[in-house]
Protein backbone atom coordinates (compact mmCIF):
# COMPACT_ATOMS: atom_id res chain seq x y z
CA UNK A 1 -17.19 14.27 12.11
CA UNK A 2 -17.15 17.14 14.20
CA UNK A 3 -15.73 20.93 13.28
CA UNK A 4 -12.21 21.26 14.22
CA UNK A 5 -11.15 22.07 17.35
CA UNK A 6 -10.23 25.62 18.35
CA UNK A 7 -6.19 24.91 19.55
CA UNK A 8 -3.72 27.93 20.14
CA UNK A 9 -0.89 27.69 17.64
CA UNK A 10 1.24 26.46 20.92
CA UNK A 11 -1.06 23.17 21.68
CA UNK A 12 -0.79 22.29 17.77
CA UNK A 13 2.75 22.65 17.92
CA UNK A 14 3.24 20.81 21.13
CA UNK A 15 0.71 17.79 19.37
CA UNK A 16 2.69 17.88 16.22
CA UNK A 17 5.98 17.43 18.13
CA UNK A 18 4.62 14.34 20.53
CA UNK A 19 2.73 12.53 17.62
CA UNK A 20 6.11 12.99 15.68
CA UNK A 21 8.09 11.50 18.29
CA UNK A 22 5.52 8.74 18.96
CA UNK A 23 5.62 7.72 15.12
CA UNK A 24 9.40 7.44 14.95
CA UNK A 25 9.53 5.37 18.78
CA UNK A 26 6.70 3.36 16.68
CA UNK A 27 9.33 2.80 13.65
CA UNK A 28 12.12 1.74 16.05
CA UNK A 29 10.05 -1.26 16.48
CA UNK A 30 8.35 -2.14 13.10
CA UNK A 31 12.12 -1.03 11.08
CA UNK A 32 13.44 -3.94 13.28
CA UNK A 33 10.99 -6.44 11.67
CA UNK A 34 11.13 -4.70 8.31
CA UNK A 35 13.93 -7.19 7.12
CA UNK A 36 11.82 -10.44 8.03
CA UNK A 37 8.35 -8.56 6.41
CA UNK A 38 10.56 -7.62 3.19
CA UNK A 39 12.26 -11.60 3.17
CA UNK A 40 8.19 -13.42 3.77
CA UNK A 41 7.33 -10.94 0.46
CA UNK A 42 10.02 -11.94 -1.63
CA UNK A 43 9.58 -15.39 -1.04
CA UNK A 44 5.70 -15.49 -1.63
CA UNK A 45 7.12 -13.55 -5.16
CA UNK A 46 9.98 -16.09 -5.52
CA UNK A 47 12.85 -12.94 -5.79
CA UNK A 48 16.05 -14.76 -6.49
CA UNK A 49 17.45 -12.77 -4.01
CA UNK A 50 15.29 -14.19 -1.19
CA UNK A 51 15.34 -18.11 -2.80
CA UNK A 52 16.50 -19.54 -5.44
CA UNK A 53 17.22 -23.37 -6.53
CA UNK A 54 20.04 -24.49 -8.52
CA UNK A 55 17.24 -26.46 -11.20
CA UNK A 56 20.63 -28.51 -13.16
CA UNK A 57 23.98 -27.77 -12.84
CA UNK A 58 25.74 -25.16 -14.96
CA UNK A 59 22.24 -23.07 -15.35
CA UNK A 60 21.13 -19.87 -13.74
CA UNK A 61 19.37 -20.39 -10.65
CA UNK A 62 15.27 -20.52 -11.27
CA UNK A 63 12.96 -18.67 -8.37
CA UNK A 64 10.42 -22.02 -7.02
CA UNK A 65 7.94 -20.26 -4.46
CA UNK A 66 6.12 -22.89 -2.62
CA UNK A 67 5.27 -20.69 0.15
CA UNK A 68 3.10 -18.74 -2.71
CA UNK A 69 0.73 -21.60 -3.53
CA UNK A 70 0.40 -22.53 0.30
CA UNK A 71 -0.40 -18.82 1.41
CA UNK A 72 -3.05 -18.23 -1.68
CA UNK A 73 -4.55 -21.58 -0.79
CA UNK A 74 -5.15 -20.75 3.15
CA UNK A 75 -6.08 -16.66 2.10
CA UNK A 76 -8.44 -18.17 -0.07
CA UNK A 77 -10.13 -20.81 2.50
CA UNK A 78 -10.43 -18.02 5.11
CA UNK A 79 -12.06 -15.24 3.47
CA UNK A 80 -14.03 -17.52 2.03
CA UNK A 81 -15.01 -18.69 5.07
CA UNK A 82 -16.11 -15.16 6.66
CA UNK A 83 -17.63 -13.76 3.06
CA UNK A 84 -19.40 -16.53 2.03
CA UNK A 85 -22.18 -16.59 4.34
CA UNK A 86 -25.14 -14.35 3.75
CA UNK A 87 -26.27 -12.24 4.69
CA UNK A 88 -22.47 -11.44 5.60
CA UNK A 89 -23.74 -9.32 8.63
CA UNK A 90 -25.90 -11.34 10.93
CA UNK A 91 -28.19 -9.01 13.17
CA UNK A 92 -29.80 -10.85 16.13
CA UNK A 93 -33.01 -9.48 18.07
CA UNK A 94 -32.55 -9.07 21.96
CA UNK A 95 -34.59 -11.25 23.94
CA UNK A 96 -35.17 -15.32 24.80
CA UNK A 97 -36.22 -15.98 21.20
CA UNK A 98 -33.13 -14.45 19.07
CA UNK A 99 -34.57 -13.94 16.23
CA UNK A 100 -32.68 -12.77 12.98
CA UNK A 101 -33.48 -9.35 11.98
CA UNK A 102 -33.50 -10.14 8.39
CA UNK A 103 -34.12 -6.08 7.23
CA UNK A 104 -32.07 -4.96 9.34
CA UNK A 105 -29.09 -7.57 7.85
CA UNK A 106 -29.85 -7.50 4.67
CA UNK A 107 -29.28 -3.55 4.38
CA UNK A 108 -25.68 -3.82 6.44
CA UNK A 109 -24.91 -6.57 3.97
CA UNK A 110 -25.52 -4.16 0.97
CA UNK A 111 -23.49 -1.42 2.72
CA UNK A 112 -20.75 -3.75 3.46
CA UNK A 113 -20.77 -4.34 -0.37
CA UNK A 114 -20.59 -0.71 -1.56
CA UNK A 115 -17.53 -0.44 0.63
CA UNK A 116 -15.52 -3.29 -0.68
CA UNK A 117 -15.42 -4.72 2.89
CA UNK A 118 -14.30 -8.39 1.38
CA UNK A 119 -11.55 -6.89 -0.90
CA UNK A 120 -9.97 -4.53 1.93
CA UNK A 121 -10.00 -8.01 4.18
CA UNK A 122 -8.64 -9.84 1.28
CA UNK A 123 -6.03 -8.15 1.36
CA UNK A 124 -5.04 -7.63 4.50
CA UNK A 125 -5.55 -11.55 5.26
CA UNK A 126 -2.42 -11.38 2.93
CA UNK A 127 -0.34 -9.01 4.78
CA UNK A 128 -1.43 -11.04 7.76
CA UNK A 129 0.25 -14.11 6.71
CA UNK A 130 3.77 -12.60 5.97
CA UNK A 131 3.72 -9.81 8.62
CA UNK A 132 0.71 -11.32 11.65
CA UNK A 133 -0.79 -7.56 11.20
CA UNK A 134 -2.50 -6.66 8.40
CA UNK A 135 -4.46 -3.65 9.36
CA UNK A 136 -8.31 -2.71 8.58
CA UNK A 137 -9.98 0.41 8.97
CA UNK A 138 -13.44 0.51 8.81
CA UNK A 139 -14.96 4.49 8.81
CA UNK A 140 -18.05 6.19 8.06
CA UNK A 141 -18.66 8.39 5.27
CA UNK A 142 -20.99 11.80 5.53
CA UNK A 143 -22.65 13.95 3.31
CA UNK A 144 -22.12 17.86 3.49
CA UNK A 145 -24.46 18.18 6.33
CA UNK A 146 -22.81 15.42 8.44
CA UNK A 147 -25.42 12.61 8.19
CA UNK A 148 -23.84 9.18 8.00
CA UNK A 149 -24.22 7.55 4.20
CA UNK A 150 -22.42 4.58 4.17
CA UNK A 151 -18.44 3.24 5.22
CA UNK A 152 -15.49 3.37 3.55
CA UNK A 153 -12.60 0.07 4.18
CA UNK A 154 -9.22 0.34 3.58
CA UNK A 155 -6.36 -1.92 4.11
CA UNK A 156 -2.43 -1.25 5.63
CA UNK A 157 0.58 -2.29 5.63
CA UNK A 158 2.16 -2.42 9.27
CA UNK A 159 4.95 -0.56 7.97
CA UNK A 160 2.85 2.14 7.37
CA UNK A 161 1.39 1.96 10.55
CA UNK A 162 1.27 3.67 14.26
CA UNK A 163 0.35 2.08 17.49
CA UNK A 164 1.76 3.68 20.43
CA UNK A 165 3.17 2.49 23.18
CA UNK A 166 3.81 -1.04 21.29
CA UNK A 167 4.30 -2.99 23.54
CA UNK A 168 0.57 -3.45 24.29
CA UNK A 169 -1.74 -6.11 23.12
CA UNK A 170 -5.10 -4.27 21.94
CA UNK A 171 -5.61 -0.78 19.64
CA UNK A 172 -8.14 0.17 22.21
CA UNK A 173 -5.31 0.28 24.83
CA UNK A 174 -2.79 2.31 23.02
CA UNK A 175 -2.41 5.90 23.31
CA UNK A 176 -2.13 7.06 19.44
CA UNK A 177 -3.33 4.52 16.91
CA UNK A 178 -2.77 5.47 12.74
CA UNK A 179 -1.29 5.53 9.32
CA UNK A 180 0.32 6.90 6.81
CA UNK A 181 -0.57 8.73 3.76
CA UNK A 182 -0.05 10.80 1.45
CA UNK A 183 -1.30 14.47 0.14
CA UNK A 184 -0.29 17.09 -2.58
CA UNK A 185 0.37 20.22 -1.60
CA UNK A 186 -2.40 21.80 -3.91
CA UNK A 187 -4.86 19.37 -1.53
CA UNK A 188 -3.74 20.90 1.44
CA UNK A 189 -4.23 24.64 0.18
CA UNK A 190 -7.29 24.03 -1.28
CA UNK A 191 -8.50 22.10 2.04
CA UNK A 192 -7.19 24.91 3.92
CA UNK A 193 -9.22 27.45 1.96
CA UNK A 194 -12.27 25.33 2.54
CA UNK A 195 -11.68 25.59 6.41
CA UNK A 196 -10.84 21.46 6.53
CA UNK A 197 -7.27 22.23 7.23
CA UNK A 198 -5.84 24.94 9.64
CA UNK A 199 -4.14 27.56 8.39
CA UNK A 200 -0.59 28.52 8.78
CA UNK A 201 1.83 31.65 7.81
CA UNK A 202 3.98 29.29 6.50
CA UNK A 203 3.72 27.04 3.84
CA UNK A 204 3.50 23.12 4.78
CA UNK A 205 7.00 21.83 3.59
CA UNK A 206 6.77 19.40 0.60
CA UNK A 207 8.94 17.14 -1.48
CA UNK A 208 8.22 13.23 0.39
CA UNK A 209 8.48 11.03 -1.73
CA UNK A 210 5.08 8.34 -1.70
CA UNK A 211 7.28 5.55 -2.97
CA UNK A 212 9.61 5.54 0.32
CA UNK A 213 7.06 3.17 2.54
CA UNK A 214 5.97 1.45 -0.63
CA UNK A 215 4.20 -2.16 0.32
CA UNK A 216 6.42 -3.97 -2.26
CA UNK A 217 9.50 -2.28 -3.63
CA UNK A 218 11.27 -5.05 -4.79
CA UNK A 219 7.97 -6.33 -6.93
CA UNK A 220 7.46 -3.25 -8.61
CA UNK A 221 11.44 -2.47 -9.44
CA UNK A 222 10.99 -5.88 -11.39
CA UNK A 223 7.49 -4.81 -13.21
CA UNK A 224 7.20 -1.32 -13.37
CA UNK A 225 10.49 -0.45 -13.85
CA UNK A 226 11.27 2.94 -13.66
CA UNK A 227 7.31 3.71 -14.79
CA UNK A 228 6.70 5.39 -10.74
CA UNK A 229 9.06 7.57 -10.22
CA UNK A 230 8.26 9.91 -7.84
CA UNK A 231 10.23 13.36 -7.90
CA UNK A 232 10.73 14.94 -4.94
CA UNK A 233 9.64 18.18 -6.69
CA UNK A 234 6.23 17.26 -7.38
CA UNK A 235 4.99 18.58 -4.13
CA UNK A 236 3.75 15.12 -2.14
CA UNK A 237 3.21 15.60 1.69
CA UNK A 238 3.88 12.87 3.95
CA UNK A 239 0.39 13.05 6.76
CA UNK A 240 -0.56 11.23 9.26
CA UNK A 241 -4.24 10.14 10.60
CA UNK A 242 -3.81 9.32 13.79
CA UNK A 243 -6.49 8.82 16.83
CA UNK A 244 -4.70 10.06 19.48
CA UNK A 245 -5.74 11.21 23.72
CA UNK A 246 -5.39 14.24 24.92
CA UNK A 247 -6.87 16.76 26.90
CA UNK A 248 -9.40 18.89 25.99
CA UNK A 249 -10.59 21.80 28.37
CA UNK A 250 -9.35 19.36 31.40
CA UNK A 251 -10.93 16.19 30.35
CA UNK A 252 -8.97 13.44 28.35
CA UNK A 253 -10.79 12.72 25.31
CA UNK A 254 -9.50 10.62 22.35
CA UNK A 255 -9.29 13.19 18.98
CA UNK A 256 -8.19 12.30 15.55
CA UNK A 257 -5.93 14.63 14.15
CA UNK A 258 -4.14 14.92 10.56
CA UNK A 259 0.05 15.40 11.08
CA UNK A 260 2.47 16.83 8.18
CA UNK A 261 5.13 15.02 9.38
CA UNK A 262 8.10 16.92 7.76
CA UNK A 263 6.77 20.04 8.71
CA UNK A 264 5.47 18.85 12.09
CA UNK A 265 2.16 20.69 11.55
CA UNK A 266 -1.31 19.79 12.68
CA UNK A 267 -3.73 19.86 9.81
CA UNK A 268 -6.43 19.27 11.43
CA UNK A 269 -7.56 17.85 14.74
CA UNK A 270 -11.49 17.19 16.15
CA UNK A 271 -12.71 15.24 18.64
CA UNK A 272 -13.49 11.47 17.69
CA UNK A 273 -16.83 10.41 18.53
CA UNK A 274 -16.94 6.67 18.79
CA UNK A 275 -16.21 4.39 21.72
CA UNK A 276 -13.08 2.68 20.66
CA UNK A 277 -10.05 3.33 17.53
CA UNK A 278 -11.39 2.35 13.99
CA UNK A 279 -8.95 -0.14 12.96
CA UNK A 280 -8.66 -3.68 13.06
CA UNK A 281 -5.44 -6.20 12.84
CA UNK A 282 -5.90 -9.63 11.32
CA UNK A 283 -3.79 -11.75 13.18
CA UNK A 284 -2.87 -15.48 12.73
CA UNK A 285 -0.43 -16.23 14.98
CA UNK A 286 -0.89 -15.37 18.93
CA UNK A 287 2.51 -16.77 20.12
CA UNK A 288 3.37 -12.65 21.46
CA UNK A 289 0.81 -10.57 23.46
CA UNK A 290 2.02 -7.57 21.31
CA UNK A 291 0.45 -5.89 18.21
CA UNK A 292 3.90 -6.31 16.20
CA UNK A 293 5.20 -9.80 16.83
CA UNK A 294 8.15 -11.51 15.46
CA UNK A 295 6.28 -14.38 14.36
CA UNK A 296 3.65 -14.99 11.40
CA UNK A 297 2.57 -18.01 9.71
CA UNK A 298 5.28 -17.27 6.63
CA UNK A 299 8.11 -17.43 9.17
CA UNK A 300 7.08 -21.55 9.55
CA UNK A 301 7.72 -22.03 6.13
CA UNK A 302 10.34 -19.88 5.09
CA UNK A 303 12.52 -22.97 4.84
CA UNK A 304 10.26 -24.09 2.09
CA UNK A 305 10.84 -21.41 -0.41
């Protein structure tokens, strides 16, 4: 990736404040769905709070998910389906003939290995069936001197996710595409000494709390206990990636830029070098031209249990 960019102190603040305001009209949308997301989870879990059957009379009502067996059964079948061809990445020579380039695919293959490609897609085929967007993102990783070693694939939760406007159908045609993370404070000053991270007069503001936007609440309240607690002292920072246009010296460009949300402060920001966002939504149902739907394939059988 490129060096960062050289912004005045006003453009970062007036990025900060639009990307802030673009991630909270983002939440309007996916908090209104949050409900349904939470309800497919705790079904696929069997939370008596989301299903229960009354087994015989007089007894305590006994959690029977049969939405859990169903879901494993057709996450299984799918990946399956994609990962179990190989080479995984098929590589076909221009031309009348179309021949395989069998090199050339069976070194992809091995990189798509090394970056747990399957697992990320794994689990977002999960998050696909109870929410119909479970998000991908598929990078490259660089040495010190900026050559290209491999790619790194990581998998989100929508709820943890910005696309902006929403009411679009494709990444590529949205304005600011992200997610959200989170960083120490000690990361960002150390970052910041390195030259990473911009510096400010003024410390970032701490104190978010990483278990907030967690995936499953309810499942880890039940198995963790009170093993994760987060305080609010311990100096997390609630950031943003997000690939976002703008304009850079009169052109628009796309850029992906780092956000401290709290603080509304621009970490970092440097122009983004490939031809379209890189993320990815596995979707199963396309009843809604819209990249969060009300539908998934766990709303059909919520009646199940």
């Amino acid at each position: 990736m490129s060096d960062l960019l050289k912004l005045s102190i006003e453009a970062r603040e007036e990025l900060a404040i639009r990307l802030a305001q673009e991630i909270e009209a983002c939440a309007s949308t996916t908090n209104a769905l949050l409900p349904r997301w939470n309800r497919n989870e705790q079904i696929y879990y069997a939370d008596e709070s989301a299903t229960s059957l009354n087994v015989i009379d007089g007894l305590g009502n006994y959690g029977i998910s049969i939405w859990r067996g169903k879901c494993d059964k057709a996450k299984g079948d799918l990946v399956a389906g994609i990962f179990s061809a190989v080479p995984v990445v098929q590589c076909i020579e221009e031309g009348p003939q179309g021949t395989n380039e069998g090199p050339l695919e069976k070194a992809l293959t091995q990189i798509a290995d090394r970056a747990k490609v399957q697992r990320a897609y794994d689990k977002a085929v999960w998050v696909g069936f109870n929410t119909n967007a479970g998000w991908v993102r598929t990078r490259p990783v660089t040495d010190s001197d900026g050559q290209v070693t491999g790619i790194e694939c990581d998998w989100f939760h929508p709820k943890n996710t910005i696309a902006y406007p929403v009411a679009f159908e494709s990444l590529e045609q949205c304005r600011t595409v992200g997610h959200r993370f989170y960083l120490g404070e000690w990361d960002i000053t150390q970052r910041q000494a390195e030259g990473i991270y911009y510096q400010y007069d003024q410390e970032i503001v701490a104190g978010d709390d990483p278990n907030q936007y967690d995936v499953l609440p309810g499942r880890w309240d039940k198995t963790h206990q009170n093993n994760d607690i987060v305080d609010i002292t311990d100096g997390y920072v609630e950031c943003w990636e997000v690939i976002t246009r703008m304009k850079v010296k009169g052109q628009w460009t796309r850029v992906i830029a780092t956000l401290a949300k709290t603080s509304q402060k621009i970490l970092s920001c440097q122009e983004y070098i490939y031809s379209r966002p890189w993320y990815d939504i596995v979707r199963l149902c396309e009843t809604e031209k819209r990249i969060y739907t009300n539908d998934s394939v766990a709303n059909s059988v919520q009646g199940l249990g």
